[in-house]
C-alpha atoms as a PDB file:
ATOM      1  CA  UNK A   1     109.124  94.641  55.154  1.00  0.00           C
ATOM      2  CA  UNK A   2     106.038  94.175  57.512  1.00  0.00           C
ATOM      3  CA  UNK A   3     103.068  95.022  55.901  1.00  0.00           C
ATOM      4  CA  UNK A   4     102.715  91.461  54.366  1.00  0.00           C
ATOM      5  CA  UNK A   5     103.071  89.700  57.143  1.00  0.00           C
ATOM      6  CA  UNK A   6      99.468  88.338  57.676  1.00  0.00           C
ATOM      7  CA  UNK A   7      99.507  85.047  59.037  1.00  0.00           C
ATOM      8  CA  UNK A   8     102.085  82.813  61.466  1.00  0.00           C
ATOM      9  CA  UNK A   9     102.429  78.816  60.644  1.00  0.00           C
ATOM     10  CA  UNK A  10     102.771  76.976  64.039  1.00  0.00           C
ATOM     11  CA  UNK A  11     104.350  73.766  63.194  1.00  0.00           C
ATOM     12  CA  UNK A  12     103.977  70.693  65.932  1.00  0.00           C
ATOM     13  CA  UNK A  13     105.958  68.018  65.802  1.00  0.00           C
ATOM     14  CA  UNK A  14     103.715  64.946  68.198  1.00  0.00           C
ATOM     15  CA  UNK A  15     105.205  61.669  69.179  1.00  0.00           C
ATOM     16  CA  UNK A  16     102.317  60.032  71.872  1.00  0.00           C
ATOM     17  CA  UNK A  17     101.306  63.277  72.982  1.00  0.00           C
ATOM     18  CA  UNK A  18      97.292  62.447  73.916  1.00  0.00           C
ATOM     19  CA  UNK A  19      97.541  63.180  77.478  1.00  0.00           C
ATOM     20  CA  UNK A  20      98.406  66.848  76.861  1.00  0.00           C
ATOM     21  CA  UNK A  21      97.689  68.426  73.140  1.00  0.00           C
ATOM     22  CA  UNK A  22      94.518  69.284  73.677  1.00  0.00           C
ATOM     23  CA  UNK A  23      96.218  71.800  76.754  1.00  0.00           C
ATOM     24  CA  UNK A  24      98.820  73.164  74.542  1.00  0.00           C
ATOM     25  CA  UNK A  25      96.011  73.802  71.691  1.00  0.00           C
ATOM     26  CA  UNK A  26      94.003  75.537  73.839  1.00  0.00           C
ATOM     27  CA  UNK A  27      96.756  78.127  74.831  1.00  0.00           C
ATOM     28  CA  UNK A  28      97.693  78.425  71.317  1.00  0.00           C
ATOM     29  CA  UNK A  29      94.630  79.090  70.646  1.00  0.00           C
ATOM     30  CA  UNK A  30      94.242  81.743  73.430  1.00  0.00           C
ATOM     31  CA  UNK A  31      97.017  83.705  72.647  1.00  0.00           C
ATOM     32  CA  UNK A  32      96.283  87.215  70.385  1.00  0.00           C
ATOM     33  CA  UNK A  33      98.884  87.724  68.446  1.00  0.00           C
ATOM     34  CA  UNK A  34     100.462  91.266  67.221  1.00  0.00           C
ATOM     35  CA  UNK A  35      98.842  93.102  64.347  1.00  0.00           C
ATOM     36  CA  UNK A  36      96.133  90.402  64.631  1.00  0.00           C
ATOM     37  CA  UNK A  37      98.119  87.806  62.506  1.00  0.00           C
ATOM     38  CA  UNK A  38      96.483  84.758  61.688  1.00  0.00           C
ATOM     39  CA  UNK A  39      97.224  81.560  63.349  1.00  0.00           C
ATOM     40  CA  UNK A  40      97.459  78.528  60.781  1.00  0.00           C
ATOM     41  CA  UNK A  41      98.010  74.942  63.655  1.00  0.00           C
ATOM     42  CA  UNK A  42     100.067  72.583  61.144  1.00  0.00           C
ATOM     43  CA  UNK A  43     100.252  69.348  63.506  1.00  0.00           C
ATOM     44  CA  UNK A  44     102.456  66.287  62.563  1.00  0.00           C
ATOM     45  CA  UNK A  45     101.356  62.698  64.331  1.00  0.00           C
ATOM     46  CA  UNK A  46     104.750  61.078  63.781  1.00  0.00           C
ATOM     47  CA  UNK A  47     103.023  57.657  64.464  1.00  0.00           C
ATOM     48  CA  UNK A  48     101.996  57.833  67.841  1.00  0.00           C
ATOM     49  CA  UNK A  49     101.287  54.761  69.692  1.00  0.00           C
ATOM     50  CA  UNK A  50      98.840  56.401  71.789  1.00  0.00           C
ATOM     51  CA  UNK A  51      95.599  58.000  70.888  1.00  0.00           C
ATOM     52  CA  UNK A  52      97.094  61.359  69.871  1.00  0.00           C
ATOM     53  CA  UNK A  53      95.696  61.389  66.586  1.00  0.00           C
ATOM     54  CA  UNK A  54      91.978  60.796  68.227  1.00  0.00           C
ATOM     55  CA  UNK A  55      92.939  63.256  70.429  1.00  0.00           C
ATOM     56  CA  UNK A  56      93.659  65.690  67.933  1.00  0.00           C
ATOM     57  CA  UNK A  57      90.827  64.834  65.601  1.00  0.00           C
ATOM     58  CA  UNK A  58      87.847  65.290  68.478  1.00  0.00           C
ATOM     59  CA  UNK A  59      89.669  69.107  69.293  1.00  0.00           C
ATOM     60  CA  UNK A  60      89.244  69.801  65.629  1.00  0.00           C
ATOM     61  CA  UNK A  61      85.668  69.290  65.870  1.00  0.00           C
ATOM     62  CA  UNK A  62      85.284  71.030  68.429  1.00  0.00           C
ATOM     63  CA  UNK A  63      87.321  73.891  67.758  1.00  0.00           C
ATOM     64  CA  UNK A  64      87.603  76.992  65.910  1.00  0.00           C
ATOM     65  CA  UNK A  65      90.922  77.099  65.304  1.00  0.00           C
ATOM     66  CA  UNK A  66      92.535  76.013  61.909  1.00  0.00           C
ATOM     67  CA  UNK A  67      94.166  73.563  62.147  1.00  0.00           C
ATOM     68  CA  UNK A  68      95.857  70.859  59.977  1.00  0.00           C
ATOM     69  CA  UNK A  69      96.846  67.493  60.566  1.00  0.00           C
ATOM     70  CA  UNK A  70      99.373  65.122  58.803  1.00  0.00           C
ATOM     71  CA  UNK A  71      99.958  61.612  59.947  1.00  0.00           C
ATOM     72  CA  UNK A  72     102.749  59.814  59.268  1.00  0.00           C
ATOM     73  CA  UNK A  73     102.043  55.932  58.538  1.00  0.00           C
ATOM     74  CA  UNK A  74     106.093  54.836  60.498  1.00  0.00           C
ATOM     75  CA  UNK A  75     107.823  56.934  63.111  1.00  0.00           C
ATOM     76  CA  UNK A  76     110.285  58.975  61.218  1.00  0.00           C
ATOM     77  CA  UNK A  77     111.673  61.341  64.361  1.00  0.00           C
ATOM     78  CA  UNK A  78     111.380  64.691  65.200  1.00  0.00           C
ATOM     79  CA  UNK A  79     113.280  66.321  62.922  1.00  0.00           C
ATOM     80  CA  UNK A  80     111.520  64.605  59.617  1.00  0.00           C
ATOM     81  CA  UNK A  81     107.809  65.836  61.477  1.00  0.00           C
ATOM     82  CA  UNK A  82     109.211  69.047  61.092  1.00  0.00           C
ATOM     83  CA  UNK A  83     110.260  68.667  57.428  1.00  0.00           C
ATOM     84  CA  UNK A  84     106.753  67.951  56.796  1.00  0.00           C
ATOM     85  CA  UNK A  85     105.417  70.863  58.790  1.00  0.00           C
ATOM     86  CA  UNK A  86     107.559  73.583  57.278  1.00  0.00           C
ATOM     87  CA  UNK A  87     106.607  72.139  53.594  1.00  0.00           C
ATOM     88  CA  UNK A  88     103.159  72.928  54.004  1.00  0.00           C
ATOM     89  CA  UNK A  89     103.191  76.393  56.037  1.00  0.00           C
ATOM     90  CA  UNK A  90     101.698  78.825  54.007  1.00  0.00           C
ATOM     91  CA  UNK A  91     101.993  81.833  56.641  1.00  0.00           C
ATOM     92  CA  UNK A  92     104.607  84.458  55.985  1.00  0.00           C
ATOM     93  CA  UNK A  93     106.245  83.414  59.149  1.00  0.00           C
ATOM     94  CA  UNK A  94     106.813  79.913  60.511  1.00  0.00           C
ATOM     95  CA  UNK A  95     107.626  79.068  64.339  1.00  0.00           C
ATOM     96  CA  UNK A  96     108.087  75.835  65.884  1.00  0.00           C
ATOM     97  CA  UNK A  97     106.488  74.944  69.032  1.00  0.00           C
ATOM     98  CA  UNK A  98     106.412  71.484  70.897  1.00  0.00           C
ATOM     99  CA  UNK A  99     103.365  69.883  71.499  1.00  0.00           C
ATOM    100  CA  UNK A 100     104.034  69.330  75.570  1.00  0.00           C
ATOM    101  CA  UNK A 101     104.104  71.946  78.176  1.00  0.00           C
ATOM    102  CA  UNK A 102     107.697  73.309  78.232  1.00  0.00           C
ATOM    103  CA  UNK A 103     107.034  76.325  76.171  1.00  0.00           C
ATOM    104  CA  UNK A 104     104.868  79.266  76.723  1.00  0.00           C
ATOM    105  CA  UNK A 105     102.478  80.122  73.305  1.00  0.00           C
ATOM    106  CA  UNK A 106     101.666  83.180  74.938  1.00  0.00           C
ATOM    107  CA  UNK A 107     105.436  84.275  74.024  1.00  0.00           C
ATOM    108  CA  UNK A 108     105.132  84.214  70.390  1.00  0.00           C
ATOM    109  CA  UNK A 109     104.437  87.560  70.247  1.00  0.00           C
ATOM    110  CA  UNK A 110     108.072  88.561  72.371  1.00  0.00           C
ATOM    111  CA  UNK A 111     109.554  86.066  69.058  1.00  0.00           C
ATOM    112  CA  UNK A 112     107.373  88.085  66.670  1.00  0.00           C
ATOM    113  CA  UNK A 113     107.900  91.902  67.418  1.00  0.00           C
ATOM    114  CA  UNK A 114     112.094  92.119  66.494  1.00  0.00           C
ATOM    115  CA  UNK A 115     110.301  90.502  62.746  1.00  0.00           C
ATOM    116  CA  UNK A 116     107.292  93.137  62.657  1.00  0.00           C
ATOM    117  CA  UNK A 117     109.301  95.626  63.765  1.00  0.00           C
ATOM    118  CA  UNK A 118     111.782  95.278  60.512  1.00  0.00           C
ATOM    119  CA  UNK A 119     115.186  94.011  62.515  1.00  0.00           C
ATOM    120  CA  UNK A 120     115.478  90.123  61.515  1.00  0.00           C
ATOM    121  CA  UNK A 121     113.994  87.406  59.563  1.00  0.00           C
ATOM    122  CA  UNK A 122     115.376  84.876  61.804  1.00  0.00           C
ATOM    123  CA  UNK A 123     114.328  85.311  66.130  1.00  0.00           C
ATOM    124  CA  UNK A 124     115.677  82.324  68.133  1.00  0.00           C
ATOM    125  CA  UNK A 125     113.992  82.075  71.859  1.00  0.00           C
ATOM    126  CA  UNK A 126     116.482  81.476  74.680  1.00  0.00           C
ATOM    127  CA  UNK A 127     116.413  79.850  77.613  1.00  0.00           C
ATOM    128  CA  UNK A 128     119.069  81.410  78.784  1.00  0.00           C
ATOM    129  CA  UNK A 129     118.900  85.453  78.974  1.00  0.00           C
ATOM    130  CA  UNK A 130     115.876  87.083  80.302  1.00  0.00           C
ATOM    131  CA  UNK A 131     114.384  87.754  83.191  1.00  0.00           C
ATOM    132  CA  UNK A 132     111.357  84.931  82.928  1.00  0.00           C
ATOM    133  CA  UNK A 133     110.108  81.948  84.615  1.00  0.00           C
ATOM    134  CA  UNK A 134     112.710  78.834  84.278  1.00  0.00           C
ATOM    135  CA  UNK A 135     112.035  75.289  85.662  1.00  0.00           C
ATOM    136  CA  UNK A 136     115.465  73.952  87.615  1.00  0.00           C
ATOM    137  CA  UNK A 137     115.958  70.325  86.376  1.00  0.00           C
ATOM    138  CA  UNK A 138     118.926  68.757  85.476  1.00  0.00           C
ATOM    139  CA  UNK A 139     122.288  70.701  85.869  1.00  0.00           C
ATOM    140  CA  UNK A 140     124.497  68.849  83.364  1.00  0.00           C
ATOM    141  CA  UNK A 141     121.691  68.941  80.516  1.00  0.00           C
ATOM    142  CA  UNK A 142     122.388  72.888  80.896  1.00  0.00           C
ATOM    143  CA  UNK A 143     125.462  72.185  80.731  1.00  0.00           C
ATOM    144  CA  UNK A 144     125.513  70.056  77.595  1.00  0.00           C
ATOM    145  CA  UNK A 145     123.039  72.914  76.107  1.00  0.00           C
ATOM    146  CA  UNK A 146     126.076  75.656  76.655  1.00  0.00           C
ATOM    147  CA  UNK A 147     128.749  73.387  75.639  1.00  0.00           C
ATOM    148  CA  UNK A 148     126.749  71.854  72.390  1.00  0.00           C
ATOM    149  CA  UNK A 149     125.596  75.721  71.779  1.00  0.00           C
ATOM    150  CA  UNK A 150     129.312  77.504  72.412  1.00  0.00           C
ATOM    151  CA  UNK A 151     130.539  74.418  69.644  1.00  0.00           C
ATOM    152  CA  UNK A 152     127.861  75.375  67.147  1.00  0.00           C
ATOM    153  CA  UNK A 153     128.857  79.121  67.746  1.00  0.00           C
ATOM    154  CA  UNK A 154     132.472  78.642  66.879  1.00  0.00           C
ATOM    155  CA  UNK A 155     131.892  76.995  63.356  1.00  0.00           C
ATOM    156  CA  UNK A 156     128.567  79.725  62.645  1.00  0.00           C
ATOM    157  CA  UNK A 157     130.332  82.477  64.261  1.00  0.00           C
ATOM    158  CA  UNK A 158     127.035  83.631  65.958  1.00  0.00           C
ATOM    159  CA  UNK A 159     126.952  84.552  69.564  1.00  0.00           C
ATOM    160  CA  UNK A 160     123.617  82.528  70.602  1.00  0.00           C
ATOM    161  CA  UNK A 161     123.286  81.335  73.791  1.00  0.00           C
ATOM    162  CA  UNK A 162     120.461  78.866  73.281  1.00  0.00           C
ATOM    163  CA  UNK A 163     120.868  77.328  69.561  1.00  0.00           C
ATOM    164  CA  UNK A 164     118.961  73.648  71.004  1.00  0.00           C
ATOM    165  CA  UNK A 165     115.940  76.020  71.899  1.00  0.00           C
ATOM    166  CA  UNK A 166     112.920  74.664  70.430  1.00  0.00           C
ATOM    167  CA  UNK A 167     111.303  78.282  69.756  1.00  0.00           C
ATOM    168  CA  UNK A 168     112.702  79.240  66.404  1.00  0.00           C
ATOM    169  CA  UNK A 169     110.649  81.263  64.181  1.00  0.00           C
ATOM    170  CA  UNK A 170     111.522  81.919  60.175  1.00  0.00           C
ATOM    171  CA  UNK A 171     110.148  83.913  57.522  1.00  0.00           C
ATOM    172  CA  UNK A 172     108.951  81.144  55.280  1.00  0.00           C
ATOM    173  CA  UNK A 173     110.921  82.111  52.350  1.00  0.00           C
ATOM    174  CA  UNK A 174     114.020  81.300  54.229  1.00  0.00           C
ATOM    175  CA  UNK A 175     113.265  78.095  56.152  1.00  0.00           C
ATOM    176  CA  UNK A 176     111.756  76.486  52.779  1.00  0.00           C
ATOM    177  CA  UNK A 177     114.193  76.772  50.855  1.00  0.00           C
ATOM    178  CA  UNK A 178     116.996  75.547  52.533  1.00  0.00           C
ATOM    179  CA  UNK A 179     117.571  71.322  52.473  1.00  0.00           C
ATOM    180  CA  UNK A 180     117.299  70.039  55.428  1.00  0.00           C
ATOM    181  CA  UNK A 181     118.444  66.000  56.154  1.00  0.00           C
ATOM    182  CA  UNK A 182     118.104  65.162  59.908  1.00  0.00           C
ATOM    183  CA  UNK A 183     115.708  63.334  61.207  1.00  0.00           C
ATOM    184  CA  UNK A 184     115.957  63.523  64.896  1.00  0.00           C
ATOM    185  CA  UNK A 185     116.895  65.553  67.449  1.00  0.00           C
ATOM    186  CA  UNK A 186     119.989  67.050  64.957  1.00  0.00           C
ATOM    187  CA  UNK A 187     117.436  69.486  63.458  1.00  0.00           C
ATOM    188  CA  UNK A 188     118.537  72.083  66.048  1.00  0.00           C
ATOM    189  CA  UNK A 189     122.208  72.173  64.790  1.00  0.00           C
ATOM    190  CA  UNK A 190     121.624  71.898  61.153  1.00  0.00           C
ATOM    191  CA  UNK A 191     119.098  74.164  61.012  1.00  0.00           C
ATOM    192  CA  UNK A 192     121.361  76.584  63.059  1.00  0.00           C
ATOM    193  CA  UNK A 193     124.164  75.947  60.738  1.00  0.00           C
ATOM    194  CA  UNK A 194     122.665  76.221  57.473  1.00  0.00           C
ATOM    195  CA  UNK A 195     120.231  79.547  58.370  1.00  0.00           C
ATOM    196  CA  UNK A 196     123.520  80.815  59.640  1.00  0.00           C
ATOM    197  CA  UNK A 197     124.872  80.548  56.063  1.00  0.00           C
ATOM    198  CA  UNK A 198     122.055  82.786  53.987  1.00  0.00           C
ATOM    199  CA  UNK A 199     122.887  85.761  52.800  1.00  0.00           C
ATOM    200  CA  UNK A 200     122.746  88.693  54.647  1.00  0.00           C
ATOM    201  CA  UNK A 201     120.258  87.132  57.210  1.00  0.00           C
ATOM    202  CA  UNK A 202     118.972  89.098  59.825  1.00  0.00           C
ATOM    203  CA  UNK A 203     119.343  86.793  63.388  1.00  0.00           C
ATOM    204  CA  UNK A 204     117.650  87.901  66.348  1.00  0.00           C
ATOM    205  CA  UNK A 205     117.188  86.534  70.248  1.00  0.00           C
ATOM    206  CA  UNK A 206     114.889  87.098  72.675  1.00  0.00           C
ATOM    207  CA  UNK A 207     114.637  85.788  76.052  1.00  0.00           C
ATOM    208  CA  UNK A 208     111.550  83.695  76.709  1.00  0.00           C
ATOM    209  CA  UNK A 209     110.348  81.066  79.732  1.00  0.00           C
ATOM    210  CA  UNK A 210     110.728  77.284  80.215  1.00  0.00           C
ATOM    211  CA  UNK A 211     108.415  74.710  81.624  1.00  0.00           C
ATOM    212  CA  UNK A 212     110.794  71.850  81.488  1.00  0.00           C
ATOM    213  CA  UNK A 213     109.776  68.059  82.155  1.00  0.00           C
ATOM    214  CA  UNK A 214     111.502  65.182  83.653  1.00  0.00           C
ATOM    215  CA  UNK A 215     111.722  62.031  81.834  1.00  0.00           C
ATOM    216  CA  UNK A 216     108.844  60.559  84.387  1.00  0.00           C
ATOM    217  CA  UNK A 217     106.374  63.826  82.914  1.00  0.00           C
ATOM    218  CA  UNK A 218     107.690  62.674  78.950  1.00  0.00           C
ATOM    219  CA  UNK A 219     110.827  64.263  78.090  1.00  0.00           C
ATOM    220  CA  UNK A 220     112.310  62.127  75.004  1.00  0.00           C
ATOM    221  CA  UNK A 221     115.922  63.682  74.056  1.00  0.00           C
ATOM    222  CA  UNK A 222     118.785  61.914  75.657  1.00  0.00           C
ATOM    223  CA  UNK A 223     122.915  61.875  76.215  1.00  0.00           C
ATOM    224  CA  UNK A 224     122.779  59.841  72.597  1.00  0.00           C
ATOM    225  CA  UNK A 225     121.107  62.849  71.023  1.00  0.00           C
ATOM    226  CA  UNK A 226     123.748  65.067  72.634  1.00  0.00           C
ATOM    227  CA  UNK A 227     126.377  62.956  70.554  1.00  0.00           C
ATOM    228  CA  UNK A 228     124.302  63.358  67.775  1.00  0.00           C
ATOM    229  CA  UNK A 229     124.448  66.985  68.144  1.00  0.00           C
ATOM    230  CA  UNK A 230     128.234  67.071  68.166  1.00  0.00           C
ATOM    231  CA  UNK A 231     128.376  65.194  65.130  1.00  0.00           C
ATOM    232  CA  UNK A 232     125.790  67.093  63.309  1.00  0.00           C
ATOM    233  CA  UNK A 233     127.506  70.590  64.305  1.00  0.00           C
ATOM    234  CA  UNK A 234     130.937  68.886  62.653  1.00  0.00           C
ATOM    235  CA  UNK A 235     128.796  67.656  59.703  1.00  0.00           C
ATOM    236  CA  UNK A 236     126.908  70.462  58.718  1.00  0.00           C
ATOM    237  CA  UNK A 237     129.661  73.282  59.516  1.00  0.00           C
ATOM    238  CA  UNK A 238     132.886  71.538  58.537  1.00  0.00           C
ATOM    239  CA  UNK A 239     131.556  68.912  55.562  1.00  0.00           C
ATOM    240  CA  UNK A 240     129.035  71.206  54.231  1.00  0.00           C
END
């Protein structure tokens, strides 16, 4: 199940990122990852009104690490950058990693090994179990995460305890072939409740560490996304 597994798709969703993807690029590119799989950068400019796509463009040149970029020409959201992303992976694996700070690149290998060691096709990083370093910000956003990911677990009937995580890695195969619709922050919950569906899929979680921002530092989801959420748990599990 493992031999084949040769190179890992990163896909990056940006929304006026300029001040920091250069940072997060550099750790990505800094991290050596298990078995010496390749790294393939798929970046998404979801029409940034600042200069992330210069920003992006001058680290290209100036970089050895592959990396692709895809700009598109009206702000589409979150979720429809990451439709584009996961279209064009090519790696065997595809993981999903923010382009700000809040998530470690050096812990894609802890989201790798339950894959290369022939246990899932699906690894889900939580914020929640673990032992690792965790930013204390905002008390009821961890409480919306638990009550948004005990909802999702009573319609999938997994036992998550992070499903709005942003570290989510796939084996290609999986992730691009199943239709996925939201273009926001509802990605999270559809995504959760349509992988959960596959046959005889393989779901694994690992505990990993979180950087997280306040709104002043850039953070962009809000209580109308949370509502969102509900709604796309309801949609995706009950009106499937």
């Amino acid at each position: 199940m493992t031999a084949n597994l040769q190179k890992l798709s990163i896909v990056i969703p940006a929304y006026n990122e300029a001040r920091t993807i250069h940072m997060i690029l550099d750790k990505i590119n800094a991290v050596q990852l298990l078995n010496n799989i390749e790294k393939e950068v798929i970046i998404v400019n979801d029409c940034s009104s600042d200069d992330t796509k210069g920003a992006i463009e001058r680290y290209m040149q100036q970089s050895t690490l592959p990396i692709v970029l895809y700009n598109h020409e009206v702000n589409k959201g979150k979720g429809a950058a990451l439709h584009t992303g996961i279209k064009q992976a090519t790696g065997e694996l595809v993981v999903i990693q923010d382009a700000d700070l809040e998530y470690d690149p050096q812990e894609f290998n802890v989201l790798l090994k339950p894959v290369l060691d022939g246990f899932a096709d699906v690894v889900y990083g939580s914020r929640f179990m673990g032992g690792n370093p965790h930013r204390i910000l905002f008390f009821w956003h961890s409480i919306g995460n638990k009550v948004l990911t005990t909802l999702s677990n009573m319609f999938t009937n997994l036992n998550l305890t992070d499903m709005e995580t942003c570290y989510k890695l796939f084996r290609r195969e999986i992730i691009q072939k199943i239709d996925l619709k939201e273009t926001r922050f509802g990605f999270e919950p559809e995504v959760t409740a349509k992988i959960s569906r596959q046959p005889d899929i393989r779901i694994y979680e690992v505990g990993i560490s979180y950087y997280g921002r306040t709104y002043a530092e850039g953070k962009k989801i809000n209580w109308k996304d949370g509502f969102r959420a509900i709604w796309c748990i309801l949609k995706y599990n009950l009106f499937r």
